[in-house]
Protein backbone atom coordinates (compact mmCIF):
# COMPACT_ATOMS: atom_id res chain seq x y z
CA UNK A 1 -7.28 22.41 -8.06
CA UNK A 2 -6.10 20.34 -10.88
CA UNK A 3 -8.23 18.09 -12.88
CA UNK A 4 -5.60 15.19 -11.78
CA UNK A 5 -6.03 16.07 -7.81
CA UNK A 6 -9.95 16.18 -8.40
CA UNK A 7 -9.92 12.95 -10.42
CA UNK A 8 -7.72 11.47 -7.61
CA UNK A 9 -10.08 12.64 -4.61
CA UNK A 10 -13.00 11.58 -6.21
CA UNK A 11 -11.60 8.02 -6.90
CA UNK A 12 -10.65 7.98 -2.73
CA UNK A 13 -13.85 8.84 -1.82
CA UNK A 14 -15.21 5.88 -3.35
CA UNK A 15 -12.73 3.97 -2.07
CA UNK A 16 -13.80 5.15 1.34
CA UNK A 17 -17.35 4.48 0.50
CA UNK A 18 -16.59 0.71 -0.38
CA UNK A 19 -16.47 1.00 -4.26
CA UNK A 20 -13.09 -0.06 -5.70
CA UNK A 21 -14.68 -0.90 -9.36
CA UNK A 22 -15.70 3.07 -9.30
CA UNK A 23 -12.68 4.30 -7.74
CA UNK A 24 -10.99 2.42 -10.65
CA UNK A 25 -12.34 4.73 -13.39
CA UNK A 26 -11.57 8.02 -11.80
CA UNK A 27 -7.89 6.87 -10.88
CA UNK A 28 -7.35 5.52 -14.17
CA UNK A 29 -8.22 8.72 -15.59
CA UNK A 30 -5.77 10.58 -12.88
CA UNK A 31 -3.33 8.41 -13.63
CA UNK A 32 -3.55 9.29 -17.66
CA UNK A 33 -3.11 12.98 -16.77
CA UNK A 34 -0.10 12.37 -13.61
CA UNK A 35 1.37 9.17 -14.51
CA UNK A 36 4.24 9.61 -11.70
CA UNK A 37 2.42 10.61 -9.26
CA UNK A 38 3.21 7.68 -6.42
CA UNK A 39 -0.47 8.95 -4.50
CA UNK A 40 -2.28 7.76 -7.49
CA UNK A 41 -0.98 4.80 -8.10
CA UNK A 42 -0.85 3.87 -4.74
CA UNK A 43 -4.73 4.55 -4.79
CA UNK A 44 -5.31 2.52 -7.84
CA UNK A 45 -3.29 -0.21 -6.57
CA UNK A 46 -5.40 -0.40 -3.61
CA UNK A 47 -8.44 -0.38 -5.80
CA UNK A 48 -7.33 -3.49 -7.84
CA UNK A 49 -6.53 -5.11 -4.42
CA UNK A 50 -10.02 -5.17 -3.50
CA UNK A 51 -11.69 -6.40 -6.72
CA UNK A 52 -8.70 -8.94 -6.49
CA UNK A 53 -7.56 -7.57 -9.78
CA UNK A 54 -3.92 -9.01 -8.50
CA UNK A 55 -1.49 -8.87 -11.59
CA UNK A 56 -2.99 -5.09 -12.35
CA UNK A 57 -2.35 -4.27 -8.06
CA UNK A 58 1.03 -5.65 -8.98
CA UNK A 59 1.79 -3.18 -11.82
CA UNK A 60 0.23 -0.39 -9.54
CA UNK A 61 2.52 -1.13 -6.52
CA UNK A 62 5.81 -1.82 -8.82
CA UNK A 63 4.82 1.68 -9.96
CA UNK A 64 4.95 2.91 -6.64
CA UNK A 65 8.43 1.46 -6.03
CA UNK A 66 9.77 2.76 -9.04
CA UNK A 67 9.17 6.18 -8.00
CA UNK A 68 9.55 5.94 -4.33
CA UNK A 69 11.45 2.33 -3.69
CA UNK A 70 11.46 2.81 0.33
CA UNK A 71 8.03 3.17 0.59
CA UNK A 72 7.19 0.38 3.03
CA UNK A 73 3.46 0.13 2.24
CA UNK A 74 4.15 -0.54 -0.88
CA UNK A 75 6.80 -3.44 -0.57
CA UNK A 76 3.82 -4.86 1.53
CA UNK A 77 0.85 -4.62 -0.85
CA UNK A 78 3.27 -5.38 -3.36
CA UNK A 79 4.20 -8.84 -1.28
CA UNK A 80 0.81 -9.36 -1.10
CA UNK A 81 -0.41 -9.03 -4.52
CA UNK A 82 2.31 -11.38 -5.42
CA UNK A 83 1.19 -13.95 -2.65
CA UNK A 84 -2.65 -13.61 -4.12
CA UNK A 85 -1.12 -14.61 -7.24
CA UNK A 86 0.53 -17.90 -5.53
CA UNK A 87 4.26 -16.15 -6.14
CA UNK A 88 5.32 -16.58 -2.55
CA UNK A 89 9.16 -16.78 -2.79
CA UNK A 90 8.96 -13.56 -4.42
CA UNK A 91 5.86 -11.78 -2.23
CA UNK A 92 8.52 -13.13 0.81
CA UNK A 93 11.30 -10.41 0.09
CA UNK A 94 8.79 -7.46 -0.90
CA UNK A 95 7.20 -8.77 2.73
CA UNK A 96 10.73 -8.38 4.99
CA UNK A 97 11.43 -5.29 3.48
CA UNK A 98 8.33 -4.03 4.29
CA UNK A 99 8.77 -4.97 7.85
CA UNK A 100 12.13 -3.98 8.09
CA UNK A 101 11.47 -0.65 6.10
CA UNK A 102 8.42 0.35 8.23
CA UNK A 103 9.22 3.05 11.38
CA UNK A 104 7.87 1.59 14.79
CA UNK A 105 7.94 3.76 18.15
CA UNK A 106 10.69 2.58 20.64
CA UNK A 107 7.69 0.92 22.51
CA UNK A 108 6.03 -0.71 20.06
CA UNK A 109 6.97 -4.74 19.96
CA UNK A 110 8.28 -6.37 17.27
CA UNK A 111 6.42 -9.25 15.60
CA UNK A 112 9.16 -11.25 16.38
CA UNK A 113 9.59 -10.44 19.87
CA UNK A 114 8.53 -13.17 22.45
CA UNK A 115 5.38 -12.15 24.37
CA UNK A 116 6.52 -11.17 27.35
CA UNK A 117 4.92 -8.72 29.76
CA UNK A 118 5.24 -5.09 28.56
CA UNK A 119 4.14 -2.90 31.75
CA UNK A 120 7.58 -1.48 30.99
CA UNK A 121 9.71 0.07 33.76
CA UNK A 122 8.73 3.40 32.76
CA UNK A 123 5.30 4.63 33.52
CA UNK A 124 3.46 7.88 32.93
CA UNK A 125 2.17 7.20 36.76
């Protein structure tokens, strides 16, 4: 394994465990050693989400779009970041593309649908 990957899995772990401000340090330090690697920055972005470390989430997800710009999750943590920050005309756009950028099964409703009854016509019965 590479000192990057480990760097990277340790800095999820605490992520998982509820510790952004530590997952911060060992992502950083993954990020020194990969800087392009979308994973990490994603990870890092996250991180700065949750200590509401907005402008730096910002950078992280921009990152991520640079290097992957369909990446829906991104456009949406990016819209978000930028909505934290009280830049809502500009979190809007990353926000639709996110929702128009993001695969949904055939049977999944839209947001904007109207709420109507979805017993569909086809059943596994």
């Amino acid at each position: 394994m590479s000192a990057a990957y480990d760097l990277y899995q340790q800095g999820r772990n605490h992520l998982r465990e509820g510790m952004p401000a530590q997952a911060t340090v060992a992502l950083e330090k993954a990020k020194r050693l990969e800087p392009d690697k979308a994973s990490i920055r994603e990870a890092l972005g996250i991180a700065y989400f949750r200590i509401m470390r907005w402008s730096e989430a910002e950078a992280e997800f921009r990152k991520v779009l640079d290097i992957s710009p369909a990446d829906d999750y991104a456009h949406w943590a990016l819209g978000r970041a930028l909505r934290n920050q009280g830049r809502h005309r500009e979190a809007v756009t990353h926000l639709k593309l996110a929702r128009s950028l993001r695969p949904r099964a055939p049977d999944e409703p839209r947001l904007d649908d109207d709420q109507e009854d979805s017993t569909s016509e086809t059943s596994d019965a």
